[in-house]
Each structure stands twice: as C-alpha cells, then as structure tokens.
Protein backbone atom coordinates (compact mmCIF):
# COMPACT_ATOMS: atom_id res chain seq x y z
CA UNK A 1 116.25 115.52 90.60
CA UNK A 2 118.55 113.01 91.89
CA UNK A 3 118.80 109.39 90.67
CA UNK A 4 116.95 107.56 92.86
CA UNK A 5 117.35 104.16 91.52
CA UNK A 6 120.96 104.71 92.41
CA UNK A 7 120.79 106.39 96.10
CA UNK A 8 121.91 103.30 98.00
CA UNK A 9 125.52 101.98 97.00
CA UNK A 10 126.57 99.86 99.77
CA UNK A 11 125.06 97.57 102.58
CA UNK A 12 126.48 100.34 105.19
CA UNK A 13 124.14 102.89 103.53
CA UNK A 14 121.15 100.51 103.37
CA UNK A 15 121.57 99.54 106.92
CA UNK A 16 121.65 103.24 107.77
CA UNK A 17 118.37 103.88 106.05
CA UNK A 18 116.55 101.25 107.28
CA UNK A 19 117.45 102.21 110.60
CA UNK A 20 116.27 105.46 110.22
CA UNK A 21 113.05 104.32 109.08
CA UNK A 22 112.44 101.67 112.15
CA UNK A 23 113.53 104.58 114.94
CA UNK A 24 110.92 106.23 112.79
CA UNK A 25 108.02 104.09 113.25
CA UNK A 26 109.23 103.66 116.50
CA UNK A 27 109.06 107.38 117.43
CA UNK A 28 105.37 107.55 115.78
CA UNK A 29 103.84 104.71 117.27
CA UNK A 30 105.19 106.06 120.97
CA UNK A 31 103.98 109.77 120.28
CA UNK A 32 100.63 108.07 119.15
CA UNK A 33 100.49 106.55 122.56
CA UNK A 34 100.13 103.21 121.09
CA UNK A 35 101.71 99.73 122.11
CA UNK A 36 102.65 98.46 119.02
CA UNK A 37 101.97 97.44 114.84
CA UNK A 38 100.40 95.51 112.33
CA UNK A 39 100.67 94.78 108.79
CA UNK A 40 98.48 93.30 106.45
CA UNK A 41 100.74 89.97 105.23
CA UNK A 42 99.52 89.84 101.75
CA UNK A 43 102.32 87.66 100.47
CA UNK A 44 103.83 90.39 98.57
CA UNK A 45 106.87 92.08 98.62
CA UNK A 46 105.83 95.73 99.80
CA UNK A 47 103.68 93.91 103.08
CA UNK A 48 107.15 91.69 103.49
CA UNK A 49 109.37 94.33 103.76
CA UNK A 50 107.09 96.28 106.29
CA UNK A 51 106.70 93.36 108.86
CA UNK A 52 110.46 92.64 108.81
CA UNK A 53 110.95 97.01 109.62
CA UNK A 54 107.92 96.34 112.13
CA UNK A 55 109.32 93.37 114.33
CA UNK A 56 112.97 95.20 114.62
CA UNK A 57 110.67 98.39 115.86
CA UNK A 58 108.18 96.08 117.94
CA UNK A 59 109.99 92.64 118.86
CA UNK A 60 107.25 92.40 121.44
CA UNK A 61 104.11 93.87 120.08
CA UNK A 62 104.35 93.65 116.19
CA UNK A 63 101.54 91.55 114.44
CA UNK A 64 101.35 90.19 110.73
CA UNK A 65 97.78 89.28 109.84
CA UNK A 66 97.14 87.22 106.86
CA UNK A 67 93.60 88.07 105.19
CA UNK A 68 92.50 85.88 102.39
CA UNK A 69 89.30 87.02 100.13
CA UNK A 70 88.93 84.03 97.81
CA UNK A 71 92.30 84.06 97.31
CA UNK A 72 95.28 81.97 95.70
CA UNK A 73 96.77 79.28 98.72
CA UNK A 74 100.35 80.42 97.54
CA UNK A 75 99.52 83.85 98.70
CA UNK A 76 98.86 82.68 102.44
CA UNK A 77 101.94 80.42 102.70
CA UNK A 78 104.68 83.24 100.99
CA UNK A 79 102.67 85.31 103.73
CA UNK A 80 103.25 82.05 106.58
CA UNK A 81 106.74 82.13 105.17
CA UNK A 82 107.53 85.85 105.60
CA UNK A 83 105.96 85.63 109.47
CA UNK A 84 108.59 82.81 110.18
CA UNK A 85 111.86 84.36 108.16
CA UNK A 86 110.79 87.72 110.49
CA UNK A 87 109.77 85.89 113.38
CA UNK A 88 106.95 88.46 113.56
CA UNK A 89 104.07 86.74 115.31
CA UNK A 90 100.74 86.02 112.70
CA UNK A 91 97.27 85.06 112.32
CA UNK A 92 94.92 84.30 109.66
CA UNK A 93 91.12 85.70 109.45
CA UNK A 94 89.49 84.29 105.95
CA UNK A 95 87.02 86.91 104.85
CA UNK A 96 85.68 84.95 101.93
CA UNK A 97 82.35 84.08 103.76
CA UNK A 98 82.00 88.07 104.28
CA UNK A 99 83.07 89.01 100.94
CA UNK A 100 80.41 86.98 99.39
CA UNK A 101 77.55 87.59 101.37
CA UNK A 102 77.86 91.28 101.11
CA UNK A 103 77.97 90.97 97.39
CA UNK A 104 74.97 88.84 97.03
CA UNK A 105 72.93 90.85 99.42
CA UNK A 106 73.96 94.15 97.56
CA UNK A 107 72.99 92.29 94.14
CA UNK A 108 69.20 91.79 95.60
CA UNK A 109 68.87 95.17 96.86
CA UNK A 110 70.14 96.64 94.07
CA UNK A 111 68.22 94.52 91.82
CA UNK A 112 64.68 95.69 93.36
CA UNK A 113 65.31 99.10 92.09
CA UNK A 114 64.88 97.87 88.46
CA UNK A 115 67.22 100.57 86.90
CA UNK A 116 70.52 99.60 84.75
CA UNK A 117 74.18 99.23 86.23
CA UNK A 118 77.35 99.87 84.74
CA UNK A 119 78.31 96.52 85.50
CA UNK A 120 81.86 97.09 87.73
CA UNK A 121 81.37 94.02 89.29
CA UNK A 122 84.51 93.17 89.18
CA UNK A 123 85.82 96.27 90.32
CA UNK A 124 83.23 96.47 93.52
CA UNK A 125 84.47 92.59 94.27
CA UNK A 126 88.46 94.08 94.12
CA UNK A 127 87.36 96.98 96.17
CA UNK A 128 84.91 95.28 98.90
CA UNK A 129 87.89 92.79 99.58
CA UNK A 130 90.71 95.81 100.15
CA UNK A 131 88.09 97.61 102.20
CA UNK A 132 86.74 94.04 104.28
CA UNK A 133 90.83 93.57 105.59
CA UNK A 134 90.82 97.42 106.27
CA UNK A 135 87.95 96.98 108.45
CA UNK A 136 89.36 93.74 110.16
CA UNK A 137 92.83 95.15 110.30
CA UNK A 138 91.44 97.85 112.41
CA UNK A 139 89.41 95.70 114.71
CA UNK A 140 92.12 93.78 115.54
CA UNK A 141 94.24 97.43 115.96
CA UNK A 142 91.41 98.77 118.34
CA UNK A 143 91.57 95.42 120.21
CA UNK A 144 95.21 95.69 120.86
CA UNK A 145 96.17 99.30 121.24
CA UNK A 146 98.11 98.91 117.93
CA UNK A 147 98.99 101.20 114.51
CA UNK A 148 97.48 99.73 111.43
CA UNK A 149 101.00 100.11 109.09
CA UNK A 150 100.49 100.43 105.15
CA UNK A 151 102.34 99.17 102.80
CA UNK A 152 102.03 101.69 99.66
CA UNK A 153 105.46 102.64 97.86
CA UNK A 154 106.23 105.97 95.99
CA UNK A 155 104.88 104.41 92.52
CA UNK A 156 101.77 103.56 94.30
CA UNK A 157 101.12 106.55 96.11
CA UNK A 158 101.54 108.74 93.33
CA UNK A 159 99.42 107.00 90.83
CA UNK A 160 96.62 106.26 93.31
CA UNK A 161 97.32 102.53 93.23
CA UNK A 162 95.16 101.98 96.16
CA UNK A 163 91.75 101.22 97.47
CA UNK A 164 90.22 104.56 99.18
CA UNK A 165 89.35 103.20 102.45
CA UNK A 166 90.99 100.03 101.43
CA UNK A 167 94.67 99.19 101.68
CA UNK A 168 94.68 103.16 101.46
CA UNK A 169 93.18 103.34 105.35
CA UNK A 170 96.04 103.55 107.63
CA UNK A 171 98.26 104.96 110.17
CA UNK A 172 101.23 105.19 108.60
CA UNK A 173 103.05 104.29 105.31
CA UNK A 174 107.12 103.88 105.98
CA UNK A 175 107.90 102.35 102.38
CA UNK A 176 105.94 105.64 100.85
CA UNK A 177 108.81 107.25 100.05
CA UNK A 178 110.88 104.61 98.13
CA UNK A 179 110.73 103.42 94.70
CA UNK A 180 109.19 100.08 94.24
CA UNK A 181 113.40 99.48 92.79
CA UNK A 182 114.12 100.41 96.44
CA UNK A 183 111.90 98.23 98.20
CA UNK A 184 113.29 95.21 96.69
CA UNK A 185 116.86 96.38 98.02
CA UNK A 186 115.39 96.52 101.50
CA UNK A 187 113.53 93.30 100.49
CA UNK A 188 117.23 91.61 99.69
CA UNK A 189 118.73 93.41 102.35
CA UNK A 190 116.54 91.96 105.23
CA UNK A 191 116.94 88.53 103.32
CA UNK A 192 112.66 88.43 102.61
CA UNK A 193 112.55 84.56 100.74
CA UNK A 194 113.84 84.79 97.16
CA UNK A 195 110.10 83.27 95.77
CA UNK A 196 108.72 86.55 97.05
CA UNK A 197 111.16 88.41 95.78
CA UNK A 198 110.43 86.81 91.93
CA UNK A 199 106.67 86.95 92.12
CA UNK A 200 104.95 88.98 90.24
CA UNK A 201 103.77 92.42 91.67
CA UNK A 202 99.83 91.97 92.37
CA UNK A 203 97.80 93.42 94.85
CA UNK A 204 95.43 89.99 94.98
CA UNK A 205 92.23 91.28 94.25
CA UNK A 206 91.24 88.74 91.95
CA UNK A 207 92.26 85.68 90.12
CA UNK A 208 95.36 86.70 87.89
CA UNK A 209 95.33 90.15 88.59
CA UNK A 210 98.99 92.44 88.58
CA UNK A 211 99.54 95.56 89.34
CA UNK A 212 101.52 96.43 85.78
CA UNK A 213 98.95 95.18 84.00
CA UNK A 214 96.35 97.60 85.81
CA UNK A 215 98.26 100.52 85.93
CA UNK A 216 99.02 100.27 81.95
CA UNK A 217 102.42 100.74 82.97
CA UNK A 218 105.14 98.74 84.39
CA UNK A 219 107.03 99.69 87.91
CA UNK A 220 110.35 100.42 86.12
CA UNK A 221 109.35 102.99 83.98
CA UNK A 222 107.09 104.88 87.31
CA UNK A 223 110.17 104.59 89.22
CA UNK A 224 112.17 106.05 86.08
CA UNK A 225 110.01 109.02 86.26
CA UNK A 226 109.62 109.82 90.08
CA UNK A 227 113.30 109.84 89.80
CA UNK A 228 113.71 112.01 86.87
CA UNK A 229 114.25 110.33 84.03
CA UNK A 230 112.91 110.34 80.47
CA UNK A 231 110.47 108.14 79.90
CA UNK A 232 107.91 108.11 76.36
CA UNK A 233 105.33 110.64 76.45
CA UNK A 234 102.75 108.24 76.17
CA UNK A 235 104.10 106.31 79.80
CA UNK A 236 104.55 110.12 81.46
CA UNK A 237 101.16 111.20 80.06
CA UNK A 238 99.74 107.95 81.46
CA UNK A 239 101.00 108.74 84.94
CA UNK A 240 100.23 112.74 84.89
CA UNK A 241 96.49 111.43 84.43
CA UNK A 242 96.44 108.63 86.96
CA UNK A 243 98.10 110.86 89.72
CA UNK A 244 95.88 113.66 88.82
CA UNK A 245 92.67 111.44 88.45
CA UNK A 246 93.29 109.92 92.26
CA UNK A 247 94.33 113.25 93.72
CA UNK A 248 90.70 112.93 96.13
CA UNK A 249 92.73 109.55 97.47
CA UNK A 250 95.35 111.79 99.41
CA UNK A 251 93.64 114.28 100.80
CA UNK A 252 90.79 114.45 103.43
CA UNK A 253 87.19 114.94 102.02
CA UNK A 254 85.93 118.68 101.35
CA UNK A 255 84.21 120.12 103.55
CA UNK A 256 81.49 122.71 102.73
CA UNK A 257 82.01 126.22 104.53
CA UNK A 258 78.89 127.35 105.42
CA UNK A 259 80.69 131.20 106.65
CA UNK A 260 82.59 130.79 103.16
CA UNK A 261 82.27 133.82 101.20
C-alpha cells in the first residue's frame, strides 16, 4: 500500500488535488440537479476545510451553517472565523432549546414505564445533538435546493466515528478519502486560521469531549494504518473491532426478502 502520509510533496500537487476534488463536487451537485451546498461549520478542522472546497465550487450558492447544542462560544466564533477567511456566506440556528426539551420529555415517558435503563445518557445527549443539526441541516437543504456536504475523513469513516443519522446523514463526503494528516495539508494549503488548525480534534458533543480520547486511539496511528504501516497490535486490533463493530453505519438497512429462499 502506498504511503499516504507522504502522497502530496509540493504545493503544485496539492493544488492539483484539490482541484480535482472541487470539479468533483461540482460535477455531483449539477448531476443531482441541485443549486448548490452546505456544510455544517462546527469550528473544526474537517467542516473548515469543506466550506473553503465548497465556496470555490459554489461562489454563489454555498452556505456554512453554524449549529450550537449547548456548546463552547469558541466553537461558534473559529466557525464565524472560518465563514469570513472563506467568504462563504453563514448563519447560526442554536438548537439548545430543542436539545433539551426532547431529552426531558423522553426522560418522563420513559420514566412511566417503571423498568431499569442502562443509563447512556450521555451518549443519547451526544447523539440527539448530531442527529438535531442533521435534521436542521436538511431543512435548510430542502428549502434551498442545496446538497447537505459531510465532513467525515478516512480515519473516521473507517472506524465508524460518526452519528448514524447524525453527522453520518449526507449527500456527499469529499474529505472521505484523505487521512485526517491530509486534511490538515489542505487545511494549510487553503490558509484555514492557524487556532483551528492547533485545536484539538473534537466532534463537540459535550463539554471536553475529543475524538482521540473516544476512539482509544489517536489520529496518527489510524492514519499510520490506513496507509500501511505497522502499528502495535493492540492499536490495529482496536481499529479491526471498531470498523467491524460500525460496519451497519455504511451500508443501507437490510431488508427482509419475503421471495428469499
């Protein structure tokens, strides 16, 4: 398998490849017989580097929308700060109110049935926020004849570092091929601010969450292995299981055969 971490040596080959990728979203959006794109602006890096490809595909009819779930204030303004380096055009939707109110009520009902819970609170808060900006992402997308654009890389992808029917629900993923290593090329590349570029990888679903910490694993050693390279057992063992566990995130749901013999 070819080194990966290596592929691009100069700016000319960077340039090239991002090309590429913007005629591609280009070409997909126009054989959807859609307008335009959006992006969830998170803050992060991955969301960054997908609203700078989008606005050089879509000058016109790109959108960055900015969704904070009880989340940190830094968060928003690296997002603000992306929308102006890009000059991609932005808005902000706070989904706290939601978030909340869908908890509580699911607490009561849940509570009537008088039966124990595994207690994933946390985890249903994490989710129910990924899944909330899904839904309003998609609103907005059916509003405006737009693609909904995600903004998984390869590490995510193949560990099944997303929501199903979160940040997992969309049109198209353009960074899904590149190593998280690669994004933050393309990151430097299309000058994203250096603060997001130095933040630490999260995917904001509560206070003082990170994606590393998560996973178990950190992004250098995933992007080691997708490109070949030994890594300790213990790491590729780690990742066999989490790509196998999240296989059911990739595909569509079975479907029972009734003529199936």
């Amino acid at each position: 398998m070819e080194d990966r971490q290596d592929r691009f040596q100069s700016s000319k080959e960077l340039e090239e490849q991002i090309e590429k990728c913007i005629e591609w979203i280009r070409s997909t959006v126009n054989t959807a017989n859609c307008k335009g794109v959006l992006v969830g602006l998170s803050g992060g890096i991955d969301s960054s580097v997908v609203a700078n490809l989008l606005v050089r595909a879509f000058p016109e009819n790109s959108l960055g929308v900015i969704l904070p779930v009880d989340s940190s204030n830094e968060d928003s303004e690296h997002a603000y700060k992306v929308a102006a380096q890009c000059n991609i055009r932005s808005i902000k939707i706070d989904l706290s109110e939601e978030k909340n109110s869908i908890l509580n009520k699911t607490s009561e009902a849940l509570g009537e049935l008088d039966i124990p819970l595994p207690g994933n609170r946390k985890l249903s808060d994490g989710n129910l926020r990924a899944r909330l900006r899904m839904s309003t992402l998609y609103t907005i997308a059916n509003e405006m004849d737009y693609l909904v654009v995600g903004t998984d890389n390869k590490a995510e992808f193949y560990t099944g570092y997303f929501t199903k029917y979160g940040d997992g629900g969309v049109d198209i993923l353009p960074l899904a091929s590149l190593l998280k290593s690669e994004v933050y090329q393309w990151g430097k590349f299309l000058r994203v601010p250096e603060e997001i570029l130095r933040k630490n990888p999260s995917a904001g679903l509560w206070e003082g969450q990170s994606d590393e910490k998560e996973m178990g694993i950190t992004y250098e050693k995933i992007d080691c292995f997708l490109s070949g390279k030994d890594i300790p057992d213990k790491d590729k063992n780690l990742l066999e299981k989490l790509h196998n566990n999240t296989e059911h995130k990739r595909k569509m749901p079975p479907i029972f055969e009734l003529n199936n013999n």
